[in-house]
Protein backbone atom coordinates (compact mmCIF):
# COMPACT_ATOMS: atom_id res chain seq x y z
CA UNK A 1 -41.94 43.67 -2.64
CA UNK A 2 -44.67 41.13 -3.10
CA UNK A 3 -47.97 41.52 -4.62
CA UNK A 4 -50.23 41.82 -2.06
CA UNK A 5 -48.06 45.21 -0.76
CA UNK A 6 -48.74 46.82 -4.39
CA UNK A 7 -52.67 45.55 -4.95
CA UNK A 8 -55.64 47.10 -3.87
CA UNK A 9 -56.64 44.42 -1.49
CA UNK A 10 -60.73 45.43 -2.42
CA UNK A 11 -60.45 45.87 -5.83
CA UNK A 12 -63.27 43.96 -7.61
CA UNK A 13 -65.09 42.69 -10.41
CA UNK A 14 -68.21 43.01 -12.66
CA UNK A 15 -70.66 41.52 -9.59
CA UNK A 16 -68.42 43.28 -7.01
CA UNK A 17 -66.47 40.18 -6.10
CA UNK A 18 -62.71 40.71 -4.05
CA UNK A 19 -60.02 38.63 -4.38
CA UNK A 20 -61.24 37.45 -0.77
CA UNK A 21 -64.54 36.00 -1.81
CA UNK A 22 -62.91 33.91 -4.61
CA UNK A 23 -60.28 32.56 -2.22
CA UNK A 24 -63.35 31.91 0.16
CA UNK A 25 -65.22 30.23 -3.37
CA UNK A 26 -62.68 28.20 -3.99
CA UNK A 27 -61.11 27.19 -0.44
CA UNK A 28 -57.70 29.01 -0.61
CA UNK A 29 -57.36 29.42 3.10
CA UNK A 30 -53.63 30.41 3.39
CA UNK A 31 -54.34 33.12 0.73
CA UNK A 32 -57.64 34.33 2.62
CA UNK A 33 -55.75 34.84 5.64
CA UNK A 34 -52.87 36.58 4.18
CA UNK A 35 -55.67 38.88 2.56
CA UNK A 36 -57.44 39.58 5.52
CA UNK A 37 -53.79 40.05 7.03
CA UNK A 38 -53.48 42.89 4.42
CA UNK A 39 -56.67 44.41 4.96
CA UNK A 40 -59.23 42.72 3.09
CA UNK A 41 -62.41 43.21 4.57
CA UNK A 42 -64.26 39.83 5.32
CA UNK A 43 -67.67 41.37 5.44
CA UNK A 44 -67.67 43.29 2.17
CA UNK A 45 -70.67 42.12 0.06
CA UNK A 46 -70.65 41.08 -3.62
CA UNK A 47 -73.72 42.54 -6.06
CA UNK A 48 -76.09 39.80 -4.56
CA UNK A 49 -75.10 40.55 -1.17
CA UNK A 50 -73.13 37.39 -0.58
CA UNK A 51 -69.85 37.45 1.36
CA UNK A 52 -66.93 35.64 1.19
CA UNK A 53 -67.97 33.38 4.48
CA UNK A 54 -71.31 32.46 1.97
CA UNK A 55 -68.89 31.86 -0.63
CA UNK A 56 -67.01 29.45 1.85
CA UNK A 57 -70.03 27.97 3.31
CA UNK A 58 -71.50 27.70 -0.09
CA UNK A 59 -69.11 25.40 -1.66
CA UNK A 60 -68.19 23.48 1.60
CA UNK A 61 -64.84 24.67 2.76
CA UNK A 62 -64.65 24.57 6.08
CA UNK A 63 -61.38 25.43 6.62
CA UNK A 64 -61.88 28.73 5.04
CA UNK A 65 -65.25 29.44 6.70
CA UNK A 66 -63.04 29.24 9.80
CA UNK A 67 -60.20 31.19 9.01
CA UNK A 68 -63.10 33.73 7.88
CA UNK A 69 -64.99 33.38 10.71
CA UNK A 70 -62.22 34.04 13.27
CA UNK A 71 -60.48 36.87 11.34
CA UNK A 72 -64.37 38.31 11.61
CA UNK A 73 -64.10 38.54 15.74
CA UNK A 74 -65.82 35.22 16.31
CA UNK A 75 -64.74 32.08 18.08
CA UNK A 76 -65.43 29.04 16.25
């Protein structure tokens, strides 16, 4: 059994941050897609109201804003 079948796929921190919008921070786009493969939720907002894509598009990782993007129902 691998991790991501025993974690809560929306648990969060302090500011209400998923593991999704840190892979999206920091450009892990094989591990954002095999969290939104689990169920993470994409558009699930962070205490500022930020979302993983913004987290993506923030800190220029296109790759990631893709893989978000397309896992969110739109064609890039």
């Amino acid at each position: 059994m691998s991790v991501m079948h025993i974690a809560n796929i929306q648990t969060f921190d302090m500011y209400f941050r998923t593991a999704l919008h840190w892979t999206g921070r920091l450009g892990l786009t094989e591990a954002s897609e095999k969290l939104m493969s689990s169920g993470a939720k994409p558009d699930t907002r962070d205490s500022q109201g930020a979302t993983p894509l913004h987290y993506a598009a923030l800190f220029g990782h296109v790759d990631t804003l893709k893989a978000l993007l397309i896992n969110n129902g739109n064609k890039v």
